[in-house]
C-alpha atoms as a PDB file:
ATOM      1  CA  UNK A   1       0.000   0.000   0.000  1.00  0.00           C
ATOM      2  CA  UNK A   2       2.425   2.046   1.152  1.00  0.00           C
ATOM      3  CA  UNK A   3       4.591   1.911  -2.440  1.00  0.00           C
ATOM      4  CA  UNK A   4       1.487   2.438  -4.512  1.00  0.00           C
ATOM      5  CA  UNK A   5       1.541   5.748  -2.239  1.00  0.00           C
ATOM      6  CA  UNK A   6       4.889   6.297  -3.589  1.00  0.00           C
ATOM      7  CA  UNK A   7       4.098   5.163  -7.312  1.00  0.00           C
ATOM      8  CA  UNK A   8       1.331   8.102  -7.142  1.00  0.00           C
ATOM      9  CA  UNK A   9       3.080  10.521  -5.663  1.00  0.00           C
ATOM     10  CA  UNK A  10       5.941  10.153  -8.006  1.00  0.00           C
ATOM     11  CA  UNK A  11       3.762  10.288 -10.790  1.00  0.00           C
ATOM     12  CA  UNK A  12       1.785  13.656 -10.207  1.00  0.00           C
ATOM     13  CA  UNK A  13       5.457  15.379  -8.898  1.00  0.00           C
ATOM     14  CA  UNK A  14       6.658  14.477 -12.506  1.00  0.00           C
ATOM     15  CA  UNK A  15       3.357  15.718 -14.116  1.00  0.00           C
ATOM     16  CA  UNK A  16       3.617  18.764 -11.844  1.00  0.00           C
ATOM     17  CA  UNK A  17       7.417  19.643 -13.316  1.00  0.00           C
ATOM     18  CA  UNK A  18       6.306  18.544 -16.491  1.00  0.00           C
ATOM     19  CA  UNK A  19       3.540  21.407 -16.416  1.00  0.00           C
ATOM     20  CA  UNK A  20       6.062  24.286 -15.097  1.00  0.00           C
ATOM     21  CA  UNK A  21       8.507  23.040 -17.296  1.00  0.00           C
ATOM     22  CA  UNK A  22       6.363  23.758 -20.284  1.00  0.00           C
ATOM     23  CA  UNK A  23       5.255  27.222 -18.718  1.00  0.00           C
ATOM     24  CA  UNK A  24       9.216  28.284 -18.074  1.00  0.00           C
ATOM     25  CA  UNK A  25       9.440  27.175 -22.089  1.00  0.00           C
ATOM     26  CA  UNK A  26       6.668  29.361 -23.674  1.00  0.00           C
ATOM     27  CA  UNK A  27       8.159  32.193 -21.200  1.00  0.00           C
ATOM     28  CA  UNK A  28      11.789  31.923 -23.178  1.00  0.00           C
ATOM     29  CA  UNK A  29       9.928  31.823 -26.482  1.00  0.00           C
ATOM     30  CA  UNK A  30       8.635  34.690 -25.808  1.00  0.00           C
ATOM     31  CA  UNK A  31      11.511  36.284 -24.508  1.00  0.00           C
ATOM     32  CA  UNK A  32      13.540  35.378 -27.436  1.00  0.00           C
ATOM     33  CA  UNK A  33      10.713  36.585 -29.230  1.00  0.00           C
ATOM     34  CA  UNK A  34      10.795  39.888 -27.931  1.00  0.00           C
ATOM     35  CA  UNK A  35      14.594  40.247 -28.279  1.00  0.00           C
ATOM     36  CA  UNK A  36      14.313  39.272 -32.244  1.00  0.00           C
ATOM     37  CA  UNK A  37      11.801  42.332 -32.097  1.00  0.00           C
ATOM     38  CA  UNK A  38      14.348  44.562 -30.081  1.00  0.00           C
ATOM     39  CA  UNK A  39      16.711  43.811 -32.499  1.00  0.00           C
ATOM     40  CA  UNK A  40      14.574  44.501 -35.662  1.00  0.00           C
ATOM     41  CA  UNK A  41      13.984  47.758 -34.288  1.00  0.00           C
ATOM     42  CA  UNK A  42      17.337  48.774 -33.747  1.00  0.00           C
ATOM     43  CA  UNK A  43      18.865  47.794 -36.650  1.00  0.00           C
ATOM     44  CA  UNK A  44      15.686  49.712 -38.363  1.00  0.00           C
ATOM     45  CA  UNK A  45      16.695  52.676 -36.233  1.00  0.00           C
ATOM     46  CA  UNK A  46      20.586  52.542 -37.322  1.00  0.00           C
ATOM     47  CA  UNK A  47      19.265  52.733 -40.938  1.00  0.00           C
ATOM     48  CA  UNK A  48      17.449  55.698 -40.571  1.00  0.00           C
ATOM     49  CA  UNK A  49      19.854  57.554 -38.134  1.00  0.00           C
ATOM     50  CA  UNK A  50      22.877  59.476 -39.483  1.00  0.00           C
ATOM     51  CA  UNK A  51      23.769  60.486 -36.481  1.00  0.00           C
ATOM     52  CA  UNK A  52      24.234  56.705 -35.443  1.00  0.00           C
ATOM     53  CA  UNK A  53      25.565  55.725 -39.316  1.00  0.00           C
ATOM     54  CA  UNK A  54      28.446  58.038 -38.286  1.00  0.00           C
ATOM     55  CA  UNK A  55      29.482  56.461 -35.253  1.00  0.00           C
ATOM     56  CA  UNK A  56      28.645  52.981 -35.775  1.00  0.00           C
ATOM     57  CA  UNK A  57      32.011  53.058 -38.009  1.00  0.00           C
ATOM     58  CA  UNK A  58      34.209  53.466 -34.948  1.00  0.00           C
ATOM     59  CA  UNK A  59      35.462  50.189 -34.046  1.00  0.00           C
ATOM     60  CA  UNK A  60      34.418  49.218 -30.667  1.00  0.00           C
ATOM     61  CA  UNK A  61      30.725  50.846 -31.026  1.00  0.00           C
ATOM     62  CA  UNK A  62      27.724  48.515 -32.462  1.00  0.00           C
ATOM     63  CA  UNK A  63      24.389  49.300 -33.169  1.00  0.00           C
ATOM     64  CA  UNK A  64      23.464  48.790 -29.590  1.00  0.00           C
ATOM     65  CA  UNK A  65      26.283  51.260 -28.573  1.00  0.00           C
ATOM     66  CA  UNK A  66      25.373  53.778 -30.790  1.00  0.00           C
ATOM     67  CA  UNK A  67      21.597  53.964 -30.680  1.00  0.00           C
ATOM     68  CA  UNK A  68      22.071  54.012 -26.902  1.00  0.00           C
ATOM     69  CA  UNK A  69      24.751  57.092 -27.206  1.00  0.00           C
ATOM     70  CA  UNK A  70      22.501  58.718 -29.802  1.00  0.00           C
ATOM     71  CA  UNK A  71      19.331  58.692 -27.396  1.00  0.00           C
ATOM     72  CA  UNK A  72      21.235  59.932 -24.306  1.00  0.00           C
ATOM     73  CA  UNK A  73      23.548  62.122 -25.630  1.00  0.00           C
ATOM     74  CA  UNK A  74      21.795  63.368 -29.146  1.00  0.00           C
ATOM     75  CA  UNK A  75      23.702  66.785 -30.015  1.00  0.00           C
ATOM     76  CA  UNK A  76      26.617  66.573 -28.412  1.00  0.00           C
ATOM     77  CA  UNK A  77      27.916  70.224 -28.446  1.00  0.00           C
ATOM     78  CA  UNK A  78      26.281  70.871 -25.247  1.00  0.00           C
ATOM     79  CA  UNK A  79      29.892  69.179 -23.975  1.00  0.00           C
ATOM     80  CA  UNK A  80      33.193  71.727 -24.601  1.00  0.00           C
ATOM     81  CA  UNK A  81      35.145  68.768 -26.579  1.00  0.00           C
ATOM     82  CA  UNK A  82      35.716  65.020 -25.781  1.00  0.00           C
ATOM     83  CA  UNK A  83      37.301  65.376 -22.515  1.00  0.00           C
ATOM     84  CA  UNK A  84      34.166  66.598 -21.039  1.00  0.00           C
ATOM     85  CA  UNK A  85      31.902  63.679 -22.587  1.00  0.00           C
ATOM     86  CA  UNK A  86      34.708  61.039 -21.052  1.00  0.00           C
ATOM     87  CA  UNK A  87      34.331  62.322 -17.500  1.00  0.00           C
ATOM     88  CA  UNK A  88      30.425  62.726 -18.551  1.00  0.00           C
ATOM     89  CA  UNK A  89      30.877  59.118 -18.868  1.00  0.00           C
ATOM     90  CA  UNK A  90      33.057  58.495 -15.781  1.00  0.00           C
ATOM     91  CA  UNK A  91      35.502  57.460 -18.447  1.00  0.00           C
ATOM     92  CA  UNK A  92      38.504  60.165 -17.375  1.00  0.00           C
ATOM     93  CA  UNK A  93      40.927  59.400 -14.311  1.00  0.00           C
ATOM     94  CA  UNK A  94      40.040  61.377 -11.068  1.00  0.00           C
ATOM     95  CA  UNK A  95      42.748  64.229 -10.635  1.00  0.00           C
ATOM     96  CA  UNK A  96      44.270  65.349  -7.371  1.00  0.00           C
ATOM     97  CA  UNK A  97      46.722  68.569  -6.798  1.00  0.00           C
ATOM     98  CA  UNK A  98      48.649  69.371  -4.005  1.00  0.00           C
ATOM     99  CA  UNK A  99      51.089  71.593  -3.856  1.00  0.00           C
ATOM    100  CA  UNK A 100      51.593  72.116  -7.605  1.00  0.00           C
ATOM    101  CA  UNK A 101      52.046  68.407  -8.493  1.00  0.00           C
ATOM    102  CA  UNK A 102      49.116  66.915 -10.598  1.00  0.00           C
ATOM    103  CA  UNK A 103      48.316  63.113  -9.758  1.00  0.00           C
ATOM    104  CA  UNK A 104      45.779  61.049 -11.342  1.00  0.00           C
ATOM    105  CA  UNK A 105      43.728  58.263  -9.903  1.00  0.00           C
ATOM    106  CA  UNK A 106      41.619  55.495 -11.434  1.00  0.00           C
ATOM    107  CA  UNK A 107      38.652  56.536 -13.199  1.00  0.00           C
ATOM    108  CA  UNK A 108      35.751  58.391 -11.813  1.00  0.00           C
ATOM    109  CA  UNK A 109      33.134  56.044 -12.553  1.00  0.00           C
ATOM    110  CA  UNK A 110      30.726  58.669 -12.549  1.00  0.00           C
ATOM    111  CA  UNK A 111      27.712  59.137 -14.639  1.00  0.00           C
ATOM    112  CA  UNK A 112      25.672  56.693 -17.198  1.00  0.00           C
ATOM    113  CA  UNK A 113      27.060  52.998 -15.926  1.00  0.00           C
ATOM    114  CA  UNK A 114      25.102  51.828 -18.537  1.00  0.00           C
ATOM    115  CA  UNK A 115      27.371  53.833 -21.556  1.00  0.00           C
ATOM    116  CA  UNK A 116      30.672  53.582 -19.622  1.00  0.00           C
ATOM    117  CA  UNK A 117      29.831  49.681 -19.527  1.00  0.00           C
ATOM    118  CA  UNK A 118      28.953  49.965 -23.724  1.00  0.00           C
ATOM    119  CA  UNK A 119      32.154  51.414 -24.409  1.00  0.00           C
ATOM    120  CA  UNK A 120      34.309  49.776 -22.596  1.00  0.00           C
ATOM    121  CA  UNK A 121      33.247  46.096 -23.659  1.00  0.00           C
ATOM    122  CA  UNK A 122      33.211  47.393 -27.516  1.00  0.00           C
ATOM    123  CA  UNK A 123      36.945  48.567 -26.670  1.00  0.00           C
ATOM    124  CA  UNK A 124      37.554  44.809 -25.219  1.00  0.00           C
ATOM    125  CA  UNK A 125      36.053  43.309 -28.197  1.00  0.00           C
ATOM    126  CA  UNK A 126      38.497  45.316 -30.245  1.00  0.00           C
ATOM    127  CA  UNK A 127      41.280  44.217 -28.519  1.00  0.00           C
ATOM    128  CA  UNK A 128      40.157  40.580 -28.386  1.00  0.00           C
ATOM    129  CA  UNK A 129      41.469  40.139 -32.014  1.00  0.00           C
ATOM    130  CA  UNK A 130      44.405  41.984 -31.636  1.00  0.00           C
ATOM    131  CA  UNK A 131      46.457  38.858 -30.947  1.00  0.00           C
ATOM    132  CA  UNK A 132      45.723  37.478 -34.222  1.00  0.00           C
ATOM    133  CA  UNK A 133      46.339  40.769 -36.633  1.00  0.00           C
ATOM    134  CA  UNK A 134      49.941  41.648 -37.869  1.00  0.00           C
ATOM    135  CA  UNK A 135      48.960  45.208 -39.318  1.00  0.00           C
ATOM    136  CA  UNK A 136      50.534  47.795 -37.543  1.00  0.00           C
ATOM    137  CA  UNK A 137      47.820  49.134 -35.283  1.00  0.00           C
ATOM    138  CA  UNK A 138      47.197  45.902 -33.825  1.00  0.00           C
ATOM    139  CA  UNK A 139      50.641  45.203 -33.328  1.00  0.00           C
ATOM    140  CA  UNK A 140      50.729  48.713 -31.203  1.00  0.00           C
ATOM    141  CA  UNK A 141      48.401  47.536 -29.511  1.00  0.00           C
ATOM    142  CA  UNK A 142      49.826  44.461 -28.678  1.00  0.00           C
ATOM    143  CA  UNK A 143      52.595  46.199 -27.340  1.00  0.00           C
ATOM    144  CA  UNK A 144      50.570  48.503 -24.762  1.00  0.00           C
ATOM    145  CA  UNK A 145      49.046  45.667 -23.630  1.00  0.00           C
ATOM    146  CA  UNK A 146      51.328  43.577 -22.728  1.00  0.00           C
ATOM    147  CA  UNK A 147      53.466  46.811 -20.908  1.00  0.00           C
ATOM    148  CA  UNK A 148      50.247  48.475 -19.256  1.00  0.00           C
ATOM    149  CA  UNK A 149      47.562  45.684 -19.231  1.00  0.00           C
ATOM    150  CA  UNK A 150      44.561  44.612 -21.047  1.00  0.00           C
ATOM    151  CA  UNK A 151      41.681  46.670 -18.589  1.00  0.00           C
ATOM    152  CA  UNK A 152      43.949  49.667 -18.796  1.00  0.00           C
ATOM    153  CA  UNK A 153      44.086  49.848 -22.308  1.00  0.00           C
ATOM    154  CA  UNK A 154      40.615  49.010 -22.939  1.00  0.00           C
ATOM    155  CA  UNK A 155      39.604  51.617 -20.809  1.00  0.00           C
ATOM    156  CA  UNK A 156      42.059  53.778 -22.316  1.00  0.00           C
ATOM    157  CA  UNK A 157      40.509  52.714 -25.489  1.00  0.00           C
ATOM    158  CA  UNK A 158      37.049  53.342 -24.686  1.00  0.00           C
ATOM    159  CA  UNK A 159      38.022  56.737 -23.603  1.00  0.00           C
ATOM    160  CA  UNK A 160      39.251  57.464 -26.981  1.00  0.00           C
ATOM    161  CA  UNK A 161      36.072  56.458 -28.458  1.00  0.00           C
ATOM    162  CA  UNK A 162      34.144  58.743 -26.511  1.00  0.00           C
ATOM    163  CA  UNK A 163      36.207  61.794 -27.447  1.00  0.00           C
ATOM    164  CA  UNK A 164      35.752  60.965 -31.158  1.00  0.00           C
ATOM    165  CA  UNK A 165      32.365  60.474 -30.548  1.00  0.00           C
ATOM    166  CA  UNK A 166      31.918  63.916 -29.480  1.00  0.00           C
ATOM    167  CA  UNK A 167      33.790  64.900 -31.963  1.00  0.00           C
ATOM    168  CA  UNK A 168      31.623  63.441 -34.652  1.00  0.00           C
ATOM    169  CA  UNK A 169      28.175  64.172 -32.973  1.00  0.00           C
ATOM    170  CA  UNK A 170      29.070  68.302 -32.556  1.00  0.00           C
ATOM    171  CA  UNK A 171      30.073  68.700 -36.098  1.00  0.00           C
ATOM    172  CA  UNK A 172      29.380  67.555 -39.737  1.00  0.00           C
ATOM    173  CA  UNK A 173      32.675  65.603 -40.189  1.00  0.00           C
ATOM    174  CA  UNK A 174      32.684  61.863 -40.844  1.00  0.00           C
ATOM    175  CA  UNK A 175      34.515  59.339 -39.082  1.00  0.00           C
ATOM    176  CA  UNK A 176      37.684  58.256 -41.544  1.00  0.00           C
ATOM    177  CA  UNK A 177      41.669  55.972 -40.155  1.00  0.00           C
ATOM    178  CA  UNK A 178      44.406  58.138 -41.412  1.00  0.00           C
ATOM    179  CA  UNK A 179      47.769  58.651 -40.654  1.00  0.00           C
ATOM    180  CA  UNK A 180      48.194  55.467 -38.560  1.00  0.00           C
ATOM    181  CA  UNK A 181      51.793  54.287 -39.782  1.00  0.00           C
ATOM    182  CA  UNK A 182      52.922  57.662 -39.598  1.00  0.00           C
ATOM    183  CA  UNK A 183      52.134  58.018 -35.967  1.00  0.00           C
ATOM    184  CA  UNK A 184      53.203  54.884 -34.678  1.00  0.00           C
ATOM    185  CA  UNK A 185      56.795  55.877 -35.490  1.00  0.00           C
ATOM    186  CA  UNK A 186      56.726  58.970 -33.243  1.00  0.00           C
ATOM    187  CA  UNK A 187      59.571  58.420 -30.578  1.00  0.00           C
ATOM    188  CA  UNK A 188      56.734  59.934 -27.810  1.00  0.00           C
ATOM    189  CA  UNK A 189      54.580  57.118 -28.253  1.00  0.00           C
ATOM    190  CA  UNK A 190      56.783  54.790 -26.196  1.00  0.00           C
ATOM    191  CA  UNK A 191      56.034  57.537 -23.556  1.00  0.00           C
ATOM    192  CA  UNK A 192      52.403  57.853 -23.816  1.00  0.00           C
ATOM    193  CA  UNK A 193      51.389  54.786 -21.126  1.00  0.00           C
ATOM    194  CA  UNK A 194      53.055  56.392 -18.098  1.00  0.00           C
ATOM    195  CA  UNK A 195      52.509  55.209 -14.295  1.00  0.00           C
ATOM    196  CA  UNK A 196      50.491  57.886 -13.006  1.00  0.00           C
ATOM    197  CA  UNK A 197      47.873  57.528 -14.948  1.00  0.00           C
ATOM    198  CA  UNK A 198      45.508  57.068 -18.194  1.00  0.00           C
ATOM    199  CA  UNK A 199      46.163  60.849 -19.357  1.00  0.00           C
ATOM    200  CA  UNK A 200      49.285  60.510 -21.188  1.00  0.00           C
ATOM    201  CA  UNK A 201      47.374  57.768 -23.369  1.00  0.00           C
ATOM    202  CA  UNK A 202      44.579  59.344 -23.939  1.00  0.00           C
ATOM    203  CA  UNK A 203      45.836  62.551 -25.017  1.00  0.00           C
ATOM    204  CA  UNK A 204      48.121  60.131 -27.803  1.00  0.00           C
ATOM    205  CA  UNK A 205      45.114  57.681 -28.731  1.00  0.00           C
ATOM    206  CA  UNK A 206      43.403  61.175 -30.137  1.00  0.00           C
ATOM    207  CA  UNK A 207      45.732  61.051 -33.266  1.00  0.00           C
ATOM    208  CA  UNK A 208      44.997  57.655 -33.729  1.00  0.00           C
ATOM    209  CA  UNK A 209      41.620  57.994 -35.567  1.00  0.00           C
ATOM    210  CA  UNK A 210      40.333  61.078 -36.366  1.00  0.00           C
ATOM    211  CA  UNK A 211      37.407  62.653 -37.675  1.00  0.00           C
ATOM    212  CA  UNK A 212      37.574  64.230 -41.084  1.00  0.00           C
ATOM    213  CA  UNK A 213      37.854  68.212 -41.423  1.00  0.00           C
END
């Protein structure tokens, strides 16, 4: 008696989990049905938006990047230059003077999480394929990794973005590489990463890609 019990038991606990089980399915198709619509939509936004046309050709920012930077930012001469949209970000290093000595901190983590997060992983997924590129850039960057450290440079990296971003959003100028080779063989360069701080970088990784006059 007792194992017929069990036999039942066992057999509405399976048809119980078979029942949520199908429930927790049709709940994923729907959320992967949603996301397929999320995605439709953006991509249908990028096609209409020159703003986010424009930026989408920096490498690092996607169309989720720049529809999201487009929609919080929109005209982005309300910021001096690029500087100010990095700290905007909590992109630029906190700065602390004393006595006539500048020193410079991590970064300030300050403002939209959500963009500072955007950037910075489409600034690691440019540097993920570094490793296997011999053109000179990547090369470079090979280099600055290996002496500073792949989250400094990506951060680094992501900073840069965000300065040509404002760059491109304030103005009528399209995005365009030039002058990479050229740059690389500056004797400064070896200088740019320097202990105290991301500044030195940043101010080089502005030549790097600029927009066009």
């Amino acid at each position: 008696m007792q194992s017929r019990n069990c036999c039942a038991s066992a057999d509405e606990l399976t048809s119980f989990c078979q029942t949520l089980l199908t429930e927790l399915l049709e709940h994923l198709r729907a959320i992967e049905e949603r996301i397929h619509f999320i995605e439709i939509s953006i991509h249908s936004f990028m096609k209409r938006s020159a703003l986010c046309g424009k930026i989408a050709q920096i490498p690092g920012i996607g169309p989720i990047t720049a529809t999201a930077i487009v929609a919080a930012i929109g005209d982005a001469r309300q910021f001096r230059n690029g500087r100010h949209l990095a700290a905007w970000l909590g992109l630029a290093p906190r700065q602390h003077s004393s006595g006539g000595k500048s020193r410079l901190y991590h970064i300030s983590r300050r403002g939209d999480t959500y963009l500072r997060t955007l950037l910075i992983h489409g600034a690691r997924a440019v540097l993920r394929f570094v490793k296997t590129k011999t053109d000179v850039h990547s090369v470079w960057l090979q280099q600055l990794i290996a002496r500073r450290g792949y989250n400094c440079i990506a951060v680094a990296l992501a900073n840069h973005n965000a300065r040509v971003i404002q760059a491109l959003l304030s103005s009528d100028a399209s995005y365009v590489a030039r002058g990479i080779a050229a740059w690389l063989t500056n004797s400064r360069l070896t200088r740019a990463i320097t202990p105290t701080g991301l500044r030195g970088f940043c101010k080089a990784m502005t030549k790097l890609v600029e927009p066009a006059p």
